[in-house]
Every structure is written in C-alpha cells, then in structure tokens.
Protein backbone atom coordinates (compact mmCIF):
# COMPACT_ATOMS: atom_id res chain seq x y z
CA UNK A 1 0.00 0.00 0.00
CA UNK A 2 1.06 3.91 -0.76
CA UNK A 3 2.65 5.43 2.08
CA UNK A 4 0.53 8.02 1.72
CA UNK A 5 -2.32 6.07 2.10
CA UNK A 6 -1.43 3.86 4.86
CA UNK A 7 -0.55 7.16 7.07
CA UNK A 8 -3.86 8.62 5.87
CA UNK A 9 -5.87 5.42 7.55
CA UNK A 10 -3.65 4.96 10.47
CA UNK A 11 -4.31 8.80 11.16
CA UNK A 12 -7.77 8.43 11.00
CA UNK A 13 -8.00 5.47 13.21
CA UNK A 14 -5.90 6.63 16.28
CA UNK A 15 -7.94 10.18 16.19
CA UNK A 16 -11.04 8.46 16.43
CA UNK A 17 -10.27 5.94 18.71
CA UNK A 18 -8.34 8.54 21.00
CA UNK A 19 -11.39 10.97 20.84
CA UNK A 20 -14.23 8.58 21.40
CA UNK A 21 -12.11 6.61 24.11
CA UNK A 22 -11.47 10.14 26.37
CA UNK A 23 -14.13 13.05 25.10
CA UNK A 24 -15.60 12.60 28.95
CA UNK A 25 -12.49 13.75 30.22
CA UNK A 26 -12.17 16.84 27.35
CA UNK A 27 -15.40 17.66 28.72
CA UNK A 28 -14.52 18.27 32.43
CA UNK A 29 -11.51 20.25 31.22
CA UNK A 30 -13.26 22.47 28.82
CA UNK A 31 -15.35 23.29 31.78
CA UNK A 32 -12.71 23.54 34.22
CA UNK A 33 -10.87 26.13 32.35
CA UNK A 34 -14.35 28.33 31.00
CA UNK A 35 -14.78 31.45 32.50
CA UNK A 36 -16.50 30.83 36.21
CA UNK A 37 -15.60 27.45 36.50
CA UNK A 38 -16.92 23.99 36.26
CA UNK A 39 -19.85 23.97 37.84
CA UNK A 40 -20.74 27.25 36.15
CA UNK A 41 -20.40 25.60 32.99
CA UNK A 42 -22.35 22.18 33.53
CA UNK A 43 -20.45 20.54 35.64
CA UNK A 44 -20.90 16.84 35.79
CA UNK A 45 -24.27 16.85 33.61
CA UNK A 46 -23.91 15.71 29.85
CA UNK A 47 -20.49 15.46 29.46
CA UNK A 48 -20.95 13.86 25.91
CA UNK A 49 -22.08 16.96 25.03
CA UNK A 50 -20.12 17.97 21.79
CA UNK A 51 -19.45 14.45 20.59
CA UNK A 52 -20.67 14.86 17.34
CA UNK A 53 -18.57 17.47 16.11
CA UNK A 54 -15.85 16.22 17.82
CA UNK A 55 -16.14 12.68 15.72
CA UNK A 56 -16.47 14.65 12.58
CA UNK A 57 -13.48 16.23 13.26
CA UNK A 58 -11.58 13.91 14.75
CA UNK A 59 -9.98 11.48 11.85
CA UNK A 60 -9.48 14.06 9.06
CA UNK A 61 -7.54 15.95 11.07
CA UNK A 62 -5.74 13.51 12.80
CA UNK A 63 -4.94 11.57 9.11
CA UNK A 64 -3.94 15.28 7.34
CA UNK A 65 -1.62 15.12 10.63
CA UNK A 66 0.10 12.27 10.07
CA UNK A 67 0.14 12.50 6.43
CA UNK A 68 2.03 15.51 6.71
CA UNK A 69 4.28 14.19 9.24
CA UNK A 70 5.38 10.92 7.85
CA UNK A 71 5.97 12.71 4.43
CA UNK A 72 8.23 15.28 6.40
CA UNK A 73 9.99 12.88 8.00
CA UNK A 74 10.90 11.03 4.81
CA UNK A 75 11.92 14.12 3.19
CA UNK A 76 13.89 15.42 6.02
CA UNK A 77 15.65 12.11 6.68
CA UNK A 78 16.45 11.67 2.69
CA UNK A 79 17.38 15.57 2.05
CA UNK A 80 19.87 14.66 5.15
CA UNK A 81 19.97 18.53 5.98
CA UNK A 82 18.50 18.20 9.35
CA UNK A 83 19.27 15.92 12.23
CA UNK A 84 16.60 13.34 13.73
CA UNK A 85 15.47 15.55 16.50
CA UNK A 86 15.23 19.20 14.20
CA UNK A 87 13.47 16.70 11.93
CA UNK A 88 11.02 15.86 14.03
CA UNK A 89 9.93 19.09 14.87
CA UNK A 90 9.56 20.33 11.81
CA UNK A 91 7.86 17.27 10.82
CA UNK A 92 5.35 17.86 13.84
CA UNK A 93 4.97 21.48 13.52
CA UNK A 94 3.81 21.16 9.63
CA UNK A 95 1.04 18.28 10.42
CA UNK A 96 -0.18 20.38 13.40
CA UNK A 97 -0.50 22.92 10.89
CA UNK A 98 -2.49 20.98 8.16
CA UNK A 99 -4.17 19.44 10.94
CA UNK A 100 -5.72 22.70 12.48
CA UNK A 101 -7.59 23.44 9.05
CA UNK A 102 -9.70 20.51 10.09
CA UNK A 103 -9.49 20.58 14.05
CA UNK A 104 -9.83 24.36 14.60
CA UNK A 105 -13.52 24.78 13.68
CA UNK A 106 -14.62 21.13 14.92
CA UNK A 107 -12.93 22.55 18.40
CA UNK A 108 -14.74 25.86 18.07
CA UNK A 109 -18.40 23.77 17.77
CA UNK A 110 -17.17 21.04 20.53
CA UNK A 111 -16.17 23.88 23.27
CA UNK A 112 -18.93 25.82 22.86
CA UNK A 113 -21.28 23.07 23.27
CA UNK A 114 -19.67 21.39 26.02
CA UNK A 115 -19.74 25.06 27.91
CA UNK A 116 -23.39 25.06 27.42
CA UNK A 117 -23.69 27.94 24.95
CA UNK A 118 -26.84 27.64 23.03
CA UNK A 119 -26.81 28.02 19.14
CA UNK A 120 -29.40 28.52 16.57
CA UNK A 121 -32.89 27.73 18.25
CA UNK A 122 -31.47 28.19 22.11
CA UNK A 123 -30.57 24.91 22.01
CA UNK A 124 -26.64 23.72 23.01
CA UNK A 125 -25.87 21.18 20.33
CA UNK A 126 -23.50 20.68 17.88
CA UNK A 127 -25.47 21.05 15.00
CA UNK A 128 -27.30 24.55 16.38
CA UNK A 129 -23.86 25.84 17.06
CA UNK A 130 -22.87 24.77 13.75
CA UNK A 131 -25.73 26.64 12.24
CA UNK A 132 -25.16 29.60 14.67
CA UNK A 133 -21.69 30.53 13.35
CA UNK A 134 -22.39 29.35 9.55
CA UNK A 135 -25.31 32.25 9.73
CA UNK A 136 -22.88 34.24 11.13
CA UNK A 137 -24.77 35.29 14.09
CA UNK A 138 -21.97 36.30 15.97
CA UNK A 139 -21.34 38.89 13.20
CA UNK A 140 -17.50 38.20 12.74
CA UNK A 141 -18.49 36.57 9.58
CA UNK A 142 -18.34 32.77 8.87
CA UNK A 143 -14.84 32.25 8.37
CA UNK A 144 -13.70 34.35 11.32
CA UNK A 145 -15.89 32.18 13.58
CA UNK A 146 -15.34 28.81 12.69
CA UNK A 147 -11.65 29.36 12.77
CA UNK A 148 -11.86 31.57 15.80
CA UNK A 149 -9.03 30.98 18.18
CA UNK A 150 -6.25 30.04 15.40
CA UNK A 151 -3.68 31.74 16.18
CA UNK A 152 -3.88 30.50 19.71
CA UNK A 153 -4.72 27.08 19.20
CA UNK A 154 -1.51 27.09 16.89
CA UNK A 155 0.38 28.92 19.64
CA UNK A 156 -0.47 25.74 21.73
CA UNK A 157 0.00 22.68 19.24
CA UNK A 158 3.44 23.67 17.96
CA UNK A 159 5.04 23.63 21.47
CA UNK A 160 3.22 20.64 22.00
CA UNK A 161 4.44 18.50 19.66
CA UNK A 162 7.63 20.09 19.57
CA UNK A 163 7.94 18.26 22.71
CA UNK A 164 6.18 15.64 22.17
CA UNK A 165 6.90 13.75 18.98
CA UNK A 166 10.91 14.35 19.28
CA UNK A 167 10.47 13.13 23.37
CA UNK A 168 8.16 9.91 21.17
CA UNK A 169 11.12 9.36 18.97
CA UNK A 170 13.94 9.37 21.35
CA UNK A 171 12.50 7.15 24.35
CA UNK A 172 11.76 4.76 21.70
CA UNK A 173 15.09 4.44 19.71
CA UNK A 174 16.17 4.08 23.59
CA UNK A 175 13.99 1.55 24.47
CA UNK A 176 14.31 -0.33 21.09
CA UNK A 177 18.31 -0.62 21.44
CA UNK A 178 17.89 -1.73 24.91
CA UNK A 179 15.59 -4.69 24.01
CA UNK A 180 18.14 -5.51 20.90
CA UNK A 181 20.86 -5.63 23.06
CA UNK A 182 18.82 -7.82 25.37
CA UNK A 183 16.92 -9.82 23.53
CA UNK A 184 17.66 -8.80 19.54
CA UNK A 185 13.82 -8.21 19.45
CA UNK A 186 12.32 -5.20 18.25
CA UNK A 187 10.15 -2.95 20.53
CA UNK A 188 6.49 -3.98 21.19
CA UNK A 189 3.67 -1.88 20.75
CA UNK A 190 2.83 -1.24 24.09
CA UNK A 191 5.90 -0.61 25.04
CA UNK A 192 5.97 2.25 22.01
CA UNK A 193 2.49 3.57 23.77
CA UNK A 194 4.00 3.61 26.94
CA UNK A 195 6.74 5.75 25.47
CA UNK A 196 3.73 8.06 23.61
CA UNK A 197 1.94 8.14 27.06
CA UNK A 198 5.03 9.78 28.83
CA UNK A 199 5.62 12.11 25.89
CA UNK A 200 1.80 13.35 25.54
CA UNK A 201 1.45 13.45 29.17
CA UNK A 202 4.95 15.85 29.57
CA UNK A 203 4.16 17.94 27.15
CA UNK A 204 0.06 18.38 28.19
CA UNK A 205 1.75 19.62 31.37
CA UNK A 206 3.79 22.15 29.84
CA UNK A 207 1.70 23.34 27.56
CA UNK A 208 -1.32 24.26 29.90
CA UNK A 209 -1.49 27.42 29.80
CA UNK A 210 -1.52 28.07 26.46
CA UNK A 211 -4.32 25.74 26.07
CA UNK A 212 -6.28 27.27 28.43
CA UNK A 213 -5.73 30.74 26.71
CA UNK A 214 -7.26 29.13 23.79
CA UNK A 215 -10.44 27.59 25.59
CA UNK A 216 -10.75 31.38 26.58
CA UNK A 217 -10.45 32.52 23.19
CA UNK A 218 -12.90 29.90 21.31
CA UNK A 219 -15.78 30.53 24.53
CA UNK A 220 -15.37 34.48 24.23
CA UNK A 221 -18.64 35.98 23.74
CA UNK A 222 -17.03 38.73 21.36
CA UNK A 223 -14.38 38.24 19.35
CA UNK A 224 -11.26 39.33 21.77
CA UNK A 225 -7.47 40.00 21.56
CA UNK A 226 -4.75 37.41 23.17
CA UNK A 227 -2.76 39.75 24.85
CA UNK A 228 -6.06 41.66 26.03
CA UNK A 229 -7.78 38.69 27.49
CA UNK A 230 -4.55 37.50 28.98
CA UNK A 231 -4.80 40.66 30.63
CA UNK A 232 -8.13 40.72 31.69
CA UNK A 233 -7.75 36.86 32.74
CA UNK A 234 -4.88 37.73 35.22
CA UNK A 235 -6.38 40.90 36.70
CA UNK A 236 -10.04 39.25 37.08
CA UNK A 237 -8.79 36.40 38.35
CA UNK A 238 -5.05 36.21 38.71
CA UNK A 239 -2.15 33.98 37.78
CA UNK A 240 -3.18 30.40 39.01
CA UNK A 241 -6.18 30.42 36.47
CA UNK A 242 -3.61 29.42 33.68
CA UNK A 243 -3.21 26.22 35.16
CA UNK A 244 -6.96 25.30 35.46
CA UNK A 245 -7.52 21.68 33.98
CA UNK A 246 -3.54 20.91 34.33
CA UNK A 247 -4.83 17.46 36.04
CA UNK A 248 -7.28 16.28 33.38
CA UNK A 249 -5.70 17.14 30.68
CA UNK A 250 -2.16 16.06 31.67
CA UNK A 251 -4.13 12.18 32.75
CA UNK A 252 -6.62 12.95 29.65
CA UNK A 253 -3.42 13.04 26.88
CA UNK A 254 -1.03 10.88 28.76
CA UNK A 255 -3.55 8.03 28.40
CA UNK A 256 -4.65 9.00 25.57
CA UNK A 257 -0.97 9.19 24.05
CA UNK A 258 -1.14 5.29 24.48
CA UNK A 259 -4.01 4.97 22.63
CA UNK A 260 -3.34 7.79 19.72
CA UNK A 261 -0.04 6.58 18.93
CA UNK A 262 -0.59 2.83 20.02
CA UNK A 263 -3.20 2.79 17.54
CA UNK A 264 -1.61 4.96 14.66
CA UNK A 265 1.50 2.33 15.32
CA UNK A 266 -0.60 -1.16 15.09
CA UNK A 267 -2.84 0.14 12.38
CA UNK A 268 0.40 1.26 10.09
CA UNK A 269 2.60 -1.58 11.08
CA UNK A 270 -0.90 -3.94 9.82
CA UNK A 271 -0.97 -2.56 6.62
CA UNK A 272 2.71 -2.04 6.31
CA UNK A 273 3.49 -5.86 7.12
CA UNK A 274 0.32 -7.29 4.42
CA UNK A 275 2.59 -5.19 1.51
CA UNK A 276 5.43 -7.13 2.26
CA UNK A 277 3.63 -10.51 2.96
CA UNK A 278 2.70 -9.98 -0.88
C-alpha cells in the first residue's frame, strides 16, 4: 500500500479511537478552564455533550496530521539537511499545521457546546452551534468564527508537539536498542504507547497554559485580543487560572498518548506488514 495512504488510515483510526475513548475527560476540562468554573459551565451533567462534532473532526484531522508528518519525516531524513530531532519538529509542527484546518472549527463547535452555549434555536448542540456561526450570528463573519481561536490554538500545538513527537522518537530508539541488546527483538507496541503516554502526558503539562488561553479565546462571547484577554484573565482572576484543567488534561493526553499513537503504530505496522507478505 502507498505510504501516503497507509498514514492517511492509520491517522484516522488513532484520532477516532483517542477521541471517542477520552471526550468525557475533554469535557470536564473544557469546563474547568471556561470562564466561572466547572460547575458554572455544567459541571458533571452531559459530558458527551459535543461528541458529534468532535467525531467529525476527529480522523481528518488527525490523518492530514500524520500524512504531513510521515511525508516530512521522509523528506527530512532523505534531504539529510536536518538531524533526527530538528526533523522531528519540523515534521510535527507542519502536520499540526495541516491538521488545524480541520481541528480548529470542529474545536470551536465542541467547546462551545460542552460550555453550554446555546446556538441557533437556544438549544446547546453541535449542529445549532454549527448553524449559529455558519449564519454568522456572531457577526464576525463565517470564516472568522469557525476558525476563531487560530492563532492561539496554533500557539499551543506547535510547542506541543515540539515536545512531544521528538520526546516519542527518542524514548523509543532508547527503548528499542535496549531490548536488541537484550533480547535482539524489536520494541512492542505497548511498550511504544507507553513511550507516547510519557511524551503526551509531559508535554500536556507544559503546555497548559496556552491551552487554556485558547479555551478562553474559542468561549469568548465577542471576538477578543490574546494579549487583552490575557490581561483581563490575570487581573479578574489572577495567575493560578492558567493552570486550570492541568490534572485532566495532563491524565486525559497521557492516556490518551497510548491509545493515539498505540493505535496509529498497530494500524500502520498492519498494513505495512500485508505489503510485504505480498
């Protein structure tokens, strides 16, 4: 099978899988870091609220990510002008970015309707907050409000994975020469998602408050400045706020690390494997 193709449906499999597996967890920290808090926000009551969009969403953008990545990497590793760890940034930095065209406006409909903000009708559901910004009734125009908040949700995924997919890389190729030296066999796929869990779940950490600066963003009632909500953030409610949801979504992505690149890993090393068995 095409290379292409094989990290397009490996892509697509660990999004969904990942998404469907933890969106309970998304939930809680959407709500954690909204403006007055979780119970403000809905608390414990329909936390699958936003699924829909969220599933839409989900495997296109994690497929362009991957997609994009794998091809970097190739390219990187055959040009030879960068080393393994630049590589890998750059690789991860482009896919987040051909990633966000999808996951930017499916994250837009999935926060605001697991914050309880009603769309078209007064009803909080995907598809009436769908409708609500595709009838522009924010008045920021269409574009502006599905892909509200992407700047900052860029400002948040390159870090991410900058940390990340190199940290992925390198406790692998550690682990895997410690097993060959041990045992001459290659590294197992759990042992590869235990390696993604640590890697998601360091870099979730770190990159907290950024992603709580974009939760802000995407649930602003008017269409706001970074630096002038950052501002208003710390002065209404001070510095600790930036840290709000640092438990969920540091458990939320270290788990679901495992699973993303578990998945992606078993589903590309399946397809991979039947092209040589022919």
């Amino acid at each position: 099978m095409d290379p292409f193709l094989v990290s397009l449906i490996s892509g697509g499999c660990a999004g969904t899988s990942t998404d469907l597996a933890f969106f309970p967890i998304d939930t809680l920290k959407t709500r954690l870091q909204a403006k007055g808090g979780f119970f403000a926000n809905g608390g414990w009551s329909g936390i699958y609220k936003g699924l829909g969009s969220c599933v839409v969403a989900s495997a296109p953008s994690a497929a362009l990510f991957f997609v994009t990545y794998d091809s970097m990497k190739r390219y990187t590793k055959d040009s030879g002008l960068l080393s393994p760890t630049v590589s890998h940034m750059v690789s991860a930095s482009c896919g987040e970015i051909a990633a966000c065209l999808v996951r930017v406006p499916g994250e837009v409909i999935k926060q605001r309707t697991q914050a309880g903000i009603a769309g078209v009708g007064g009803v909080s559901s995907s598809w009436s907050n769908l409708l609500y910004l595709l009838q522009n009734k924010s008045g920021e125009g269409v574009i502006r409000g599905l892909y509200r908040g992407w700047n900052t949700t860029i400002m948040r995924e390159i870090p991410f994975t900058m940390i990340q997919f190199p940290l992925y890389e390198w406790l692998k190729s550690k682990w895997a020469t410690y097993e060959h030296e041990k045992s001459q066999q290659p590294l197992s796929l759990l042992k590869g998602a235990i390696c993604g869990s640590i890697a998601g779940g360091i870099a979730a950490a770190a990159t907290t408050p950024l992603d709580v600066v974009k939760t802000r963003i995407m649930l602003h009632q008017e269409r706001i400045g970074v630096l002038s909500l950052v501002r208003g953030i710390i002065k209404e409610e001070g510095y600790g706020v930036f840290w709000n949801g640092v438990g969920p979504r540091t458990c939320w992505i270290s788990a679901g690390g495992a699973i993303f690149l578990g998945c992606y890993e078993l589903v590309n090393s399946t397809l991979t494997s039947g092209n040589k068995l022919k």
